[in-house]
PDB file of N, CA and C in Angstrom:
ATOM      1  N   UNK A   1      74.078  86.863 225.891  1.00  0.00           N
ATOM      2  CA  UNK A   1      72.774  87.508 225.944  1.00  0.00           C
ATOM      3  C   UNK A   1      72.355  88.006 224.563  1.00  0.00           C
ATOM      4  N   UNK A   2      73.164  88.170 223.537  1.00  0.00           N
ATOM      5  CA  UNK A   2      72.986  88.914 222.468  1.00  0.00           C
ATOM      6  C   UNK A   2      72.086  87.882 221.771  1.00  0.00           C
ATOM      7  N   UNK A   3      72.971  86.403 221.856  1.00  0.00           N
ATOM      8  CA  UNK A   3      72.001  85.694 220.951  1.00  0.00           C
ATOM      9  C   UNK A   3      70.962  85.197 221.115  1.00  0.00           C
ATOM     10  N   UNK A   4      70.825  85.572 222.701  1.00  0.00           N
ATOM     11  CA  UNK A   4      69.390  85.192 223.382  1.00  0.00           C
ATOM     12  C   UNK A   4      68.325  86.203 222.592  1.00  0.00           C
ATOM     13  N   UNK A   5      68.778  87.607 222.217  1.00  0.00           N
ATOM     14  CA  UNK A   5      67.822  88.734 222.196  1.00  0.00           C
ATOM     15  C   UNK A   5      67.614  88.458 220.970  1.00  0.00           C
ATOM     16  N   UNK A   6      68.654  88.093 220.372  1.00  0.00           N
ATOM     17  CA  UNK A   6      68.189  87.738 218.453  1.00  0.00           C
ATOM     18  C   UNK A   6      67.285  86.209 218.478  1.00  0.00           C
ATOM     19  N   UNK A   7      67.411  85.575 219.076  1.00  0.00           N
ATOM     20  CA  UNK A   7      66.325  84.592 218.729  1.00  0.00           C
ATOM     21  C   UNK A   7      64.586  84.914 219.503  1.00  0.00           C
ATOM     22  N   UNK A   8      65.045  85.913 220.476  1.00  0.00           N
ATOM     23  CA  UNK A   8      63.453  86.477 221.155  1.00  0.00           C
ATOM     24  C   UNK A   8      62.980  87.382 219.758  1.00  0.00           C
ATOM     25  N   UNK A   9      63.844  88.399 218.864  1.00  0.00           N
ATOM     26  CA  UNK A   9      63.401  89.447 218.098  1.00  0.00           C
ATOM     27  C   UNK A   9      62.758  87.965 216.503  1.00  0.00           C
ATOM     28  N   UNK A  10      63.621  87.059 216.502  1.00  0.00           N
ATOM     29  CA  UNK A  10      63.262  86.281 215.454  1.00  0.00           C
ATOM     30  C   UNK A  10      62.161  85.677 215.714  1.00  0.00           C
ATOM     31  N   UNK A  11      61.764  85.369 217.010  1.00  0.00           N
ATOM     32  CA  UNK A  11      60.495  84.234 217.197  1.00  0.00           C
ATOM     33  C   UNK A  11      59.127  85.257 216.980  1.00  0.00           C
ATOM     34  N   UNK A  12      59.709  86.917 217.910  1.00  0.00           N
ATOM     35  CA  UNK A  12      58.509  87.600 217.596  1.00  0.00           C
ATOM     36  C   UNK A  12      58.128  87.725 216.419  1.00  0.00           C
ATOM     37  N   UNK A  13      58.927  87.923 215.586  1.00  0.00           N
ATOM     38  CA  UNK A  13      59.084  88.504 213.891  1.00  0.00           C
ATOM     39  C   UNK A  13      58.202  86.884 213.665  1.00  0.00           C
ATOM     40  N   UNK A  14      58.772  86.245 213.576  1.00  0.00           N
ATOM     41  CA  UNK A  14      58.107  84.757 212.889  1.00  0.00           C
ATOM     42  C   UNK A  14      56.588  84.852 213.281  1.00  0.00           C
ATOM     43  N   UNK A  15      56.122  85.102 214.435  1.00  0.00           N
ATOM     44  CA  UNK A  15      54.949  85.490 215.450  1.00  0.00           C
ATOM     45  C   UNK A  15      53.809  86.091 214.874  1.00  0.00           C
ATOM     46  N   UNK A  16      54.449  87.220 213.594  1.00  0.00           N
ATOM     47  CA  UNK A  16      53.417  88.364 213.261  1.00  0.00           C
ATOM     48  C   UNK A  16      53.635  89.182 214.603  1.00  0.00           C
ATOM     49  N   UNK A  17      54.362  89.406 215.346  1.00  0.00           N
ATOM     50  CA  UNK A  17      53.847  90.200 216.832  1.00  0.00           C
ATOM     51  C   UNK A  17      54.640  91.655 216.821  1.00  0.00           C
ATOM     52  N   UNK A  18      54.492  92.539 217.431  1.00  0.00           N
ATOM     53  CA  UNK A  18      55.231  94.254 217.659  1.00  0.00           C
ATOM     54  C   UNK A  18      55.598  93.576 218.871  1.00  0.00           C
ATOM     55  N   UNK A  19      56.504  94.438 219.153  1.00  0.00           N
ATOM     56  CA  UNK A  19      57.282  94.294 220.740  1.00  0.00           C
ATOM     57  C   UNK A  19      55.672  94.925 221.483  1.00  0.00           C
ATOM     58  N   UNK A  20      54.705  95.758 221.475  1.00  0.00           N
ATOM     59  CA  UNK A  20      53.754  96.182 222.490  1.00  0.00           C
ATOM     60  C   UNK A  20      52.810  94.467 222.173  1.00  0.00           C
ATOM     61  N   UNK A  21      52.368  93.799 221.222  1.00  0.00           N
ATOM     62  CA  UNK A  21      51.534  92.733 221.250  1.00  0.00           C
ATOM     63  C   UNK A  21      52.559  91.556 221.903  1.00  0.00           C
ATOM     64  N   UNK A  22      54.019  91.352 222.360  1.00  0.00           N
ATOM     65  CA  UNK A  22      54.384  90.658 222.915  1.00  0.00           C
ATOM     66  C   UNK A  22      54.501  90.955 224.000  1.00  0.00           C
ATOM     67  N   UNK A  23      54.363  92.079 224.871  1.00  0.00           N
ATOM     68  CA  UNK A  23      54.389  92.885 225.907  1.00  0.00           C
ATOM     69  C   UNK A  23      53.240  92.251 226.553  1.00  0.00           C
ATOM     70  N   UNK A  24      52.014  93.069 225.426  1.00  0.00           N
ATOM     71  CA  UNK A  24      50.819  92.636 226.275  1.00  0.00           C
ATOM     72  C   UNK A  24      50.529  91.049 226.425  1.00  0.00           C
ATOM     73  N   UNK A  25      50.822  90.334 225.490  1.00  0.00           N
ATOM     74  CA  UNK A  25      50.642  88.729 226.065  1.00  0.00           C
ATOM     75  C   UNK A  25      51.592  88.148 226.736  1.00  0.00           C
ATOM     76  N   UNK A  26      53.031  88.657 226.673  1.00  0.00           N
ATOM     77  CA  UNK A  26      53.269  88.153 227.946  1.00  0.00           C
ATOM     78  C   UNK A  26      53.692  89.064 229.228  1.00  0.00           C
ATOM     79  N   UNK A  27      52.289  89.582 229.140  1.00  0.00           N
ATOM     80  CA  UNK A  27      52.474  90.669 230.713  1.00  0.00           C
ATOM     81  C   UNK A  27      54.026  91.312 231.135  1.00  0.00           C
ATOM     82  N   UNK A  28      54.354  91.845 230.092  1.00  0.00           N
ATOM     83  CA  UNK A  28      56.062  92.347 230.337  1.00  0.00           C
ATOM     84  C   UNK A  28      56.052  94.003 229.068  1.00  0.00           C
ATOM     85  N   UNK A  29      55.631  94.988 230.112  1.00  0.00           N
ATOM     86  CA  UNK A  29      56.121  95.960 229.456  1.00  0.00           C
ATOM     87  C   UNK A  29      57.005  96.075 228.197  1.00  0.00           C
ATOM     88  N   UNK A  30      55.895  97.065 227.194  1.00  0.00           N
ATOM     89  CA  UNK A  30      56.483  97.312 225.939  1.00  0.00           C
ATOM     90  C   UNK A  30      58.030  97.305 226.024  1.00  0.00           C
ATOM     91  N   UNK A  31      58.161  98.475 226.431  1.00  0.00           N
ATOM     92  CA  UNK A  31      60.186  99.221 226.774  1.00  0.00           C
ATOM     93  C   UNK A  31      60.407  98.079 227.075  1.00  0.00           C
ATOM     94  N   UNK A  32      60.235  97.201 227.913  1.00  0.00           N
ATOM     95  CA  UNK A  32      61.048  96.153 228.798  1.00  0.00           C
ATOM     96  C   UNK A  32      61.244  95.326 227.791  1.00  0.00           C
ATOM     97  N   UNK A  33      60.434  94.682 226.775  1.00  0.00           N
ATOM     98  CA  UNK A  33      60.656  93.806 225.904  1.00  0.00           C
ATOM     99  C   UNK A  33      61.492  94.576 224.812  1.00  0.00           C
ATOM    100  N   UNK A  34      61.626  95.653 224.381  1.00  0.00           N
ATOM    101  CA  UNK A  34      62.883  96.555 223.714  1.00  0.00           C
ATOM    102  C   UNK A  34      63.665  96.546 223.930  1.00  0.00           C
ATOM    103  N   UNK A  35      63.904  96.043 225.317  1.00  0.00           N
ATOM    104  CA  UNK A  35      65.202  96.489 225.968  1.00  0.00           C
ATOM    105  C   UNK A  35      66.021  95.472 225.984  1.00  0.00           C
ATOM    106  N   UNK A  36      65.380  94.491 226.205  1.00  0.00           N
ATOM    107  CA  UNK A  36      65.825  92.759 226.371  1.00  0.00           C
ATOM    108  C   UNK A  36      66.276  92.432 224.843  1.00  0.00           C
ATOM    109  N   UNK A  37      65.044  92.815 223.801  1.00  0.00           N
ATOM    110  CA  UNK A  37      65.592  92.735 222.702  1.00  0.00           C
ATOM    111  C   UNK A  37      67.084  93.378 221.982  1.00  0.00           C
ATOM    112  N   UNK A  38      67.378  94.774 222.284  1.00  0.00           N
ATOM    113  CA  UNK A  38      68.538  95.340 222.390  1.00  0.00           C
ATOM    114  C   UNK A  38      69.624  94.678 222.870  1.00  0.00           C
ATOM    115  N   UNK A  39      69.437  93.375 224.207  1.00  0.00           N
ATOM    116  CA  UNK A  39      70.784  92.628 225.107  1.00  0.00           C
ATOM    117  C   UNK A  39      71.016  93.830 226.049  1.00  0.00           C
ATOM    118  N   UNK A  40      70.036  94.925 226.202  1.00  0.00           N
ATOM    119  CA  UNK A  40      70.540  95.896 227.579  1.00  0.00           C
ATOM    120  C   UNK A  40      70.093  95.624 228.610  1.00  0.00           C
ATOM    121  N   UNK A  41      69.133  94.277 228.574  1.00  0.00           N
ATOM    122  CA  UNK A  41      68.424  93.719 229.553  1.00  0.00           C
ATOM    123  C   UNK A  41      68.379  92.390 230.100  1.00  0.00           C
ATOM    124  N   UNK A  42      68.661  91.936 231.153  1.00  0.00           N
ATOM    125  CA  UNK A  42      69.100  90.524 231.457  1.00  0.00           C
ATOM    126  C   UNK A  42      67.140  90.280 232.198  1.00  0.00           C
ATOM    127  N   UNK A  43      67.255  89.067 231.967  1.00  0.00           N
ATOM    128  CA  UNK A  43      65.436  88.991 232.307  1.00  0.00           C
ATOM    129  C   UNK A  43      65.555  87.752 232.974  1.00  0.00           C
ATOM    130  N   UNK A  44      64.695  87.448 234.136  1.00  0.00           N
ATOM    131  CA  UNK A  44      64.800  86.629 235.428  1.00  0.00           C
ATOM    132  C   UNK A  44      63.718  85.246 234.334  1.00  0.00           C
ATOM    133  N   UNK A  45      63.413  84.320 234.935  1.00  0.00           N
ATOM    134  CA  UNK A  45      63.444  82.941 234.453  1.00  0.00           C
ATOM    135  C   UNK A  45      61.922  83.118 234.001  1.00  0.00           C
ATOM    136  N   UNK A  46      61.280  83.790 235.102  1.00  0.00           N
ATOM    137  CA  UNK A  46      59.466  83.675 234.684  1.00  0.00           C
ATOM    138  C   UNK A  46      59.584  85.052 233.860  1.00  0.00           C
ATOM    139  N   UNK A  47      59.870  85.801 233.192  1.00  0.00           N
ATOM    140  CA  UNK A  47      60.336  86.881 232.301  1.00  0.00           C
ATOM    141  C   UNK A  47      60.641  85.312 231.085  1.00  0.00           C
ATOM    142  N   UNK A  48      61.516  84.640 230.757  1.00  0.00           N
ATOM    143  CA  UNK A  48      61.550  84.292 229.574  1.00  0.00           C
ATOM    144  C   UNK A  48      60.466  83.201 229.626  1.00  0.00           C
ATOM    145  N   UNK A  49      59.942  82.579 230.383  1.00  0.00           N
ATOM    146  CA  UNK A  49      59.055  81.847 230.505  1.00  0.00           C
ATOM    147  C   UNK A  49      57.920  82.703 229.519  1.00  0.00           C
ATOM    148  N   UNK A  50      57.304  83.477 230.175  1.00  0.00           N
ATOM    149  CA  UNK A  50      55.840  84.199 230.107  1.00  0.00           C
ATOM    150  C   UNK A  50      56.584  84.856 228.390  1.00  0.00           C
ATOM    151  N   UNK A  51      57.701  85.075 227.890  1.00  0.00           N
ATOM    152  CA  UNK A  51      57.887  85.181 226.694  1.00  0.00           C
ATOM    153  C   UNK A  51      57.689  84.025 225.496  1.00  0.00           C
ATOM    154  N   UNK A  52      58.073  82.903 226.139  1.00  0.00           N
ATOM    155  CA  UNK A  52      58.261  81.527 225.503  1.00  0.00           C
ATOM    156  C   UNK A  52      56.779  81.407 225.136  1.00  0.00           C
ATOM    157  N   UNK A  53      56.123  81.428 226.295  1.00  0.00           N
ATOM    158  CA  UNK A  53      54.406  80.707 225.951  1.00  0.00           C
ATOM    159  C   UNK A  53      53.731  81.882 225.422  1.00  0.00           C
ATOM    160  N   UNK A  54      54.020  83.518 225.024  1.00  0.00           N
ATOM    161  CA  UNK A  54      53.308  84.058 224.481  1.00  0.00           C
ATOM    162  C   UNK A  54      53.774  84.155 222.700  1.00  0.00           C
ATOM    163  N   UNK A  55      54.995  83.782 222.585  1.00  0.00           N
ATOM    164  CA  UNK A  55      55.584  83.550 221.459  1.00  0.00           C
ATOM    165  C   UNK A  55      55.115  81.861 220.738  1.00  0.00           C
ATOM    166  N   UNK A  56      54.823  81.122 221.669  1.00  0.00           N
ATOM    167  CA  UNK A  56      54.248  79.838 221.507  1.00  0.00           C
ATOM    168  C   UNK A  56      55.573  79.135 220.706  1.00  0.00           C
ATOM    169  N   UNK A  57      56.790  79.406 221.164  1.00  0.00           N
ATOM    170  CA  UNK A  57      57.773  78.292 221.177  1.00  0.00           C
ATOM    171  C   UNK A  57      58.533  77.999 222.798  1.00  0.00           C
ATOM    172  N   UNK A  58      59.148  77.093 222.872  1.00  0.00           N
ATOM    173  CA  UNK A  58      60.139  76.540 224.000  1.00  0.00           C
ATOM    174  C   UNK A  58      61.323  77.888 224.417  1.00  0.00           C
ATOM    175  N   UNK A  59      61.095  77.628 225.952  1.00  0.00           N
ATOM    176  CA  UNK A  59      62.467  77.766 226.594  1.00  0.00           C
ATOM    177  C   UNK A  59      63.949  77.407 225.568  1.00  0.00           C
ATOM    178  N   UNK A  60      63.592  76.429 225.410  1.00  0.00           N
ATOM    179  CA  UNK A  60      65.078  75.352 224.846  1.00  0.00           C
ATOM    180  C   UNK A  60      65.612  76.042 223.553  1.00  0.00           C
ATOM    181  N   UNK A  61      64.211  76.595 222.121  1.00  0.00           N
ATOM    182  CA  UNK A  61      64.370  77.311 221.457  1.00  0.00           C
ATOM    183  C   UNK A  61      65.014  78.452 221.421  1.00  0.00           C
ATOM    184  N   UNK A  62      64.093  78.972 222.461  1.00  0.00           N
ATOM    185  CA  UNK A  62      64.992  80.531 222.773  1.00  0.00           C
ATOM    186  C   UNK A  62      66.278  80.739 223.166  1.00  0.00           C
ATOM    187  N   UNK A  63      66.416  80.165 223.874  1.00  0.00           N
ATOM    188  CA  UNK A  63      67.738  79.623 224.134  1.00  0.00           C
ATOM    189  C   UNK A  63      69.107  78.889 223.636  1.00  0.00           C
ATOM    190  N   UNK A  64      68.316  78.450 222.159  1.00  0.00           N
ATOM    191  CA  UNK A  64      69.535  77.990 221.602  1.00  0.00           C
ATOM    192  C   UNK A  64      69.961  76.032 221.138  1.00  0.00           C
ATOM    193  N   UNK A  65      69.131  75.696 222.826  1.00  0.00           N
ATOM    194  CA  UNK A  65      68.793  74.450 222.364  1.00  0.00           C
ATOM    195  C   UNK A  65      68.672  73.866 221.388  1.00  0.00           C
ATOM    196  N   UNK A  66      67.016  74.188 220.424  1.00  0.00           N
ATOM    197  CA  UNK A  66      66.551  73.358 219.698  1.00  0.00           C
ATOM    198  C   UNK A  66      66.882  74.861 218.657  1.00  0.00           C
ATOM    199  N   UNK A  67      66.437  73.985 217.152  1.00  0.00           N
ATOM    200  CA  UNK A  67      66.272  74.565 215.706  1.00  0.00           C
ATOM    201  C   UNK A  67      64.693  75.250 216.193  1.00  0.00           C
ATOM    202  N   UNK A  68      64.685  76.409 215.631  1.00  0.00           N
ATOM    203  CA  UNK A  68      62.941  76.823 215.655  1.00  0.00           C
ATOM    204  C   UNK A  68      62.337  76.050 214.500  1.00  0.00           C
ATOM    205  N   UNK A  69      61.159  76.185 215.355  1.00  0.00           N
ATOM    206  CA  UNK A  69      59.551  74.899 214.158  1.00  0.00           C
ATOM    207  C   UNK A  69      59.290  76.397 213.410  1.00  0.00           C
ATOM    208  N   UNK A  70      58.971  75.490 212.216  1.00  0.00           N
ATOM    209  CA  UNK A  70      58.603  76.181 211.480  1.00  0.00           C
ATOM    210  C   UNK A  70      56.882  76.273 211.538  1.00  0.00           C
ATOM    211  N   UNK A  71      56.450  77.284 211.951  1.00  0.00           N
ATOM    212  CA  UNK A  71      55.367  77.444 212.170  1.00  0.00           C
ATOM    213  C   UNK A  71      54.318  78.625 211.405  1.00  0.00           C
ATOM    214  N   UNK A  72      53.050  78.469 211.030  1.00  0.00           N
ATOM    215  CA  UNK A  72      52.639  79.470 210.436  1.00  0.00           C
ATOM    216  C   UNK A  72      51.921  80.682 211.188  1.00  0.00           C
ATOM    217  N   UNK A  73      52.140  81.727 210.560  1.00  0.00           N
ATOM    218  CA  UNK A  73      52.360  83.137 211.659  1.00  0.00           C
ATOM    219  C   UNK A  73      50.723  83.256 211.878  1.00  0.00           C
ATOM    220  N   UNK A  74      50.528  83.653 213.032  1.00  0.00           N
ATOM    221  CA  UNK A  74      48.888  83.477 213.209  1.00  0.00           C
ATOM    222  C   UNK A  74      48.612  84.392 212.360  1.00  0.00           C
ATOM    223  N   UNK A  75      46.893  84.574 212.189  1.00  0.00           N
ATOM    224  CA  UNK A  75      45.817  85.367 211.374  1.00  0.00           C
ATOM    225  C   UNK A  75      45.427  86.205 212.337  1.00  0.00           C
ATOM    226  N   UNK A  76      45.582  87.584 211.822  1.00  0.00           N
ATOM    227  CA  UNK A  76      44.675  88.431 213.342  1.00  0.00           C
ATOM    228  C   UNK A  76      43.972  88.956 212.424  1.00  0.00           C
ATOM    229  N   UNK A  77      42.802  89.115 212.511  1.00  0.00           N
ATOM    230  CA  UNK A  77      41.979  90.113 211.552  1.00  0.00           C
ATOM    231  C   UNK A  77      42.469  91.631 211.832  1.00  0.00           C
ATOM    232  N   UNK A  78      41.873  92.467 210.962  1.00  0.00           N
ATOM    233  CA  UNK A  78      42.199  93.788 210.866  1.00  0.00           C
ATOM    234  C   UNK A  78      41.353  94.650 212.414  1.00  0.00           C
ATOM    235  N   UNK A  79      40.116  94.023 212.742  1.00  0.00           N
ATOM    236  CA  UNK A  79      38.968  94.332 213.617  1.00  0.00           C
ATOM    237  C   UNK A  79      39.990  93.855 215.121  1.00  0.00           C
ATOM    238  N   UNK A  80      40.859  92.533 214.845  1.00  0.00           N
ATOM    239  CA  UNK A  80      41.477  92.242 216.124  1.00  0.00           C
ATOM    240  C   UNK A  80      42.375  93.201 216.525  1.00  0.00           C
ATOM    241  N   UNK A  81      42.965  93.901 215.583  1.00  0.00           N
ATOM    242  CA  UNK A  81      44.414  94.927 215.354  1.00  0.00           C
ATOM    243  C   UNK A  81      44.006  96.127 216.045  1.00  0.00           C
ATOM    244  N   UNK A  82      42.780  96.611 215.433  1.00  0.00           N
ATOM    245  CA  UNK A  82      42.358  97.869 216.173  1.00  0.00           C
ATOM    246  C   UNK A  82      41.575  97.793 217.304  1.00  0.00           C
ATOM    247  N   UNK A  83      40.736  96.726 217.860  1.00  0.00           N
ATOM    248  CA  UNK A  83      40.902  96.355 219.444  1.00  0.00           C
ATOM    249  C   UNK A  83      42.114  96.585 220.108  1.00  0.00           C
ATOM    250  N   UNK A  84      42.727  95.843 219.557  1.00  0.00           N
ATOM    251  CA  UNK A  84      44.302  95.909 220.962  1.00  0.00           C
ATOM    252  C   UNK A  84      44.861  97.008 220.705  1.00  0.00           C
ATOM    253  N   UNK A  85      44.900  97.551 219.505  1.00  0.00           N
ATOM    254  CA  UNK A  85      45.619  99.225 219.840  1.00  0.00           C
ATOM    255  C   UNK A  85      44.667 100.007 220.656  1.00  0.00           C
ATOM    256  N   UNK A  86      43.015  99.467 220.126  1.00  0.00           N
ATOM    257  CA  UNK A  86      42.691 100.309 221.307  1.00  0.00           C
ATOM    258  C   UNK A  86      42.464 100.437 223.007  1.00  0.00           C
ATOM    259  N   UNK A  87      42.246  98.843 222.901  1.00  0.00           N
ATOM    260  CA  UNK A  87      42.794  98.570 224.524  1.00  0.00           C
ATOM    261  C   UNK A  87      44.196  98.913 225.130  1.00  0.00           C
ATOM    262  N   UNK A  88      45.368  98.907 224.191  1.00  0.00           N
ATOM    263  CA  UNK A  88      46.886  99.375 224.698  1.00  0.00           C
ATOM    264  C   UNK A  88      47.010 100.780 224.481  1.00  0.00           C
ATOM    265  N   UNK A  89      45.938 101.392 224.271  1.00  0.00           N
ATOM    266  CA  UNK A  89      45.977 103.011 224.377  1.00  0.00           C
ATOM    267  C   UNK A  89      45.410 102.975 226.258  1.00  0.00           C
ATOM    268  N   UNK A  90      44.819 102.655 226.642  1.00  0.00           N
ATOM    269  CA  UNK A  90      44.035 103.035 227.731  1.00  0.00           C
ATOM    270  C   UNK A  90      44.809 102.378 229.092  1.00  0.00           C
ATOM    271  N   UNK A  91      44.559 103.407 229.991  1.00  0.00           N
ATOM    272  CA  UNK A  91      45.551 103.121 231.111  1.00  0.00           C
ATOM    273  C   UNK A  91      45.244 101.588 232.307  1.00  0.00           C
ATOM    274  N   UNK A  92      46.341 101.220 232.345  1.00  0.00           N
ATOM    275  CA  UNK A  92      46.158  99.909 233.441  1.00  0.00           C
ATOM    276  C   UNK A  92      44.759  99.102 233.848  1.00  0.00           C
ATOM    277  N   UNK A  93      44.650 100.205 234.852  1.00  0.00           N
ATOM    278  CA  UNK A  93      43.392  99.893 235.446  1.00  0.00           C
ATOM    279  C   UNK A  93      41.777 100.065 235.057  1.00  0.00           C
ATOM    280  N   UNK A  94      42.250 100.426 233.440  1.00  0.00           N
ATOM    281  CA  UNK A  94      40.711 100.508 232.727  1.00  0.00           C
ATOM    282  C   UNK A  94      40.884  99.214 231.447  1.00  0.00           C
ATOM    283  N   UNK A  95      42.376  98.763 231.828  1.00  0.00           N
ATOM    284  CA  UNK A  95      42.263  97.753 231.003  1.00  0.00           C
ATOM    285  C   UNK A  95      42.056  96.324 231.553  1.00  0.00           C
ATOM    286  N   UNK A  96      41.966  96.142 233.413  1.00  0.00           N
ATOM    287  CA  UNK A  96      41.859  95.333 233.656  1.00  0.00           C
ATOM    288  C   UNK A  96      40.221  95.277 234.327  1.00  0.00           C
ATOM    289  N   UNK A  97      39.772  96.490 234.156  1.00  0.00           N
ATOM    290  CA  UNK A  97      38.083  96.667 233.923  1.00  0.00           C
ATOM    291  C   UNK A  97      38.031  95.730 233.205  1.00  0.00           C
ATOM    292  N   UNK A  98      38.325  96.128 231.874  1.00  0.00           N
ATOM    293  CA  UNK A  98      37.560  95.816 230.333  1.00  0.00           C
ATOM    294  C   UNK A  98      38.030  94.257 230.738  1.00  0.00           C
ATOM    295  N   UNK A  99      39.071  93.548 231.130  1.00  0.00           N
ATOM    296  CA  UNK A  99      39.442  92.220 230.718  1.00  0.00           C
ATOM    297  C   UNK A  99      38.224  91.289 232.438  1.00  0.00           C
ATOM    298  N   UNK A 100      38.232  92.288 233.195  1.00  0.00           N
ATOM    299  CA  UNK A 100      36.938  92.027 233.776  1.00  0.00           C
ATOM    300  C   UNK A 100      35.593  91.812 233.421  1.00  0.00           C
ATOM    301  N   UNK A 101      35.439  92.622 232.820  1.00  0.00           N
ATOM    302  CA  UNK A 101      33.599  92.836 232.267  1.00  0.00           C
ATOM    303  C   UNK A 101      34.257  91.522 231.027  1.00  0.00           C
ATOM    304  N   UNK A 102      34.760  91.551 230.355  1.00  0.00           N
ATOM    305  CA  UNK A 102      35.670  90.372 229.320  1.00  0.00           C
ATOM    306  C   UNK A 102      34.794  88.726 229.575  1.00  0.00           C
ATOM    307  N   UNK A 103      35.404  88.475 230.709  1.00  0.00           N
ATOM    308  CA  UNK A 103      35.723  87.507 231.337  1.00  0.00           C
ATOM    309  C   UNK A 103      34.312  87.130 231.873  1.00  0.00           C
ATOM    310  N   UNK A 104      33.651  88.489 231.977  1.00  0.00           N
ATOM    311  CA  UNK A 104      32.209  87.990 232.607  1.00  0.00           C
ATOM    312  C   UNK A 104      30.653  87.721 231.529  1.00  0.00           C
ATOM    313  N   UNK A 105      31.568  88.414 230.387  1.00  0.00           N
ATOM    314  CA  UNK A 105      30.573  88.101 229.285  1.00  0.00           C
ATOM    315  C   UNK A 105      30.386  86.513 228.745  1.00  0.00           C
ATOM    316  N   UNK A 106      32.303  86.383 228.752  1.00  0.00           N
ATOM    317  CA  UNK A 106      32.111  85.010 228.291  1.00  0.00           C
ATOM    318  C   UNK A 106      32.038  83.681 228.990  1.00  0.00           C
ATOM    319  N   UNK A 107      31.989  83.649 230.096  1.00  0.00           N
ATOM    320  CA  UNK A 107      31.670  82.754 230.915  1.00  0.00           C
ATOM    321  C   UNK A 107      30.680  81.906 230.704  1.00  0.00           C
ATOM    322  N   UNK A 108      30.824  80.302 230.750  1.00  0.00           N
ATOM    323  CA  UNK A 108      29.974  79.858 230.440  1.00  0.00           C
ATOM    324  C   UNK A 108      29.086  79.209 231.812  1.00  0.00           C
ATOM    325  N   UNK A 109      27.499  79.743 231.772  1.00  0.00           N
ATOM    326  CA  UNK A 109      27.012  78.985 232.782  1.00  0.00           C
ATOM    327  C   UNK A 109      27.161  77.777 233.382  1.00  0.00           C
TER     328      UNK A 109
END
């Protein structure tokens, strides 16, 4: 498990991501992704899944399988940074408002 948690802490790091911006994309509590990262946490299959595709490498990677791609760390603007801190300040159910009203702005007719 240890070297599972060091290649989840390396892919985030490669990522540009905080354990709360890997949390929030892959729907898995801040602590919880700390914890996993630590090896104090064993995590069920759709847990490394929903990590894999928010990290945007493979199962197989994380795991040990494959060599990681060398990939370039996304661009978040500074304006994107302080959105999501300020959406991950606000509780649950005012954040799935906002990803409501979200969803209804951008919809295309």
């Amino acid at each position: 498990m240890a070297a599972l948690a060091r290649r989840i802490v390396a892919a985030r790091q490669r990522a540009g991501l905080s354990q709360a911006d890997l949390g929030a994309a892959s729907g898995i509590h801040a602590e919880t992704v700390s914890r996993i990262e630590r090896g104090m946490l064993g995590m069920r299959v759709s847990s490394l899944l929903a990590i894999a595709s928010a990290l945007g490498v493979s199962v197989s990677e994380l795991v040990g399988e494959l060599e990681p791609q060398e990939r370039p760390a996304p661009k978040v603007s500074a304006v994107a940074r302080r959105l999501h801190g300020a959406i991950d300040a606000l509780p649950v159910d005012a954040q799935r408002v906002l990803l409501d009203v979200t969803e209804l702005l951008t919809r295309k007719p």
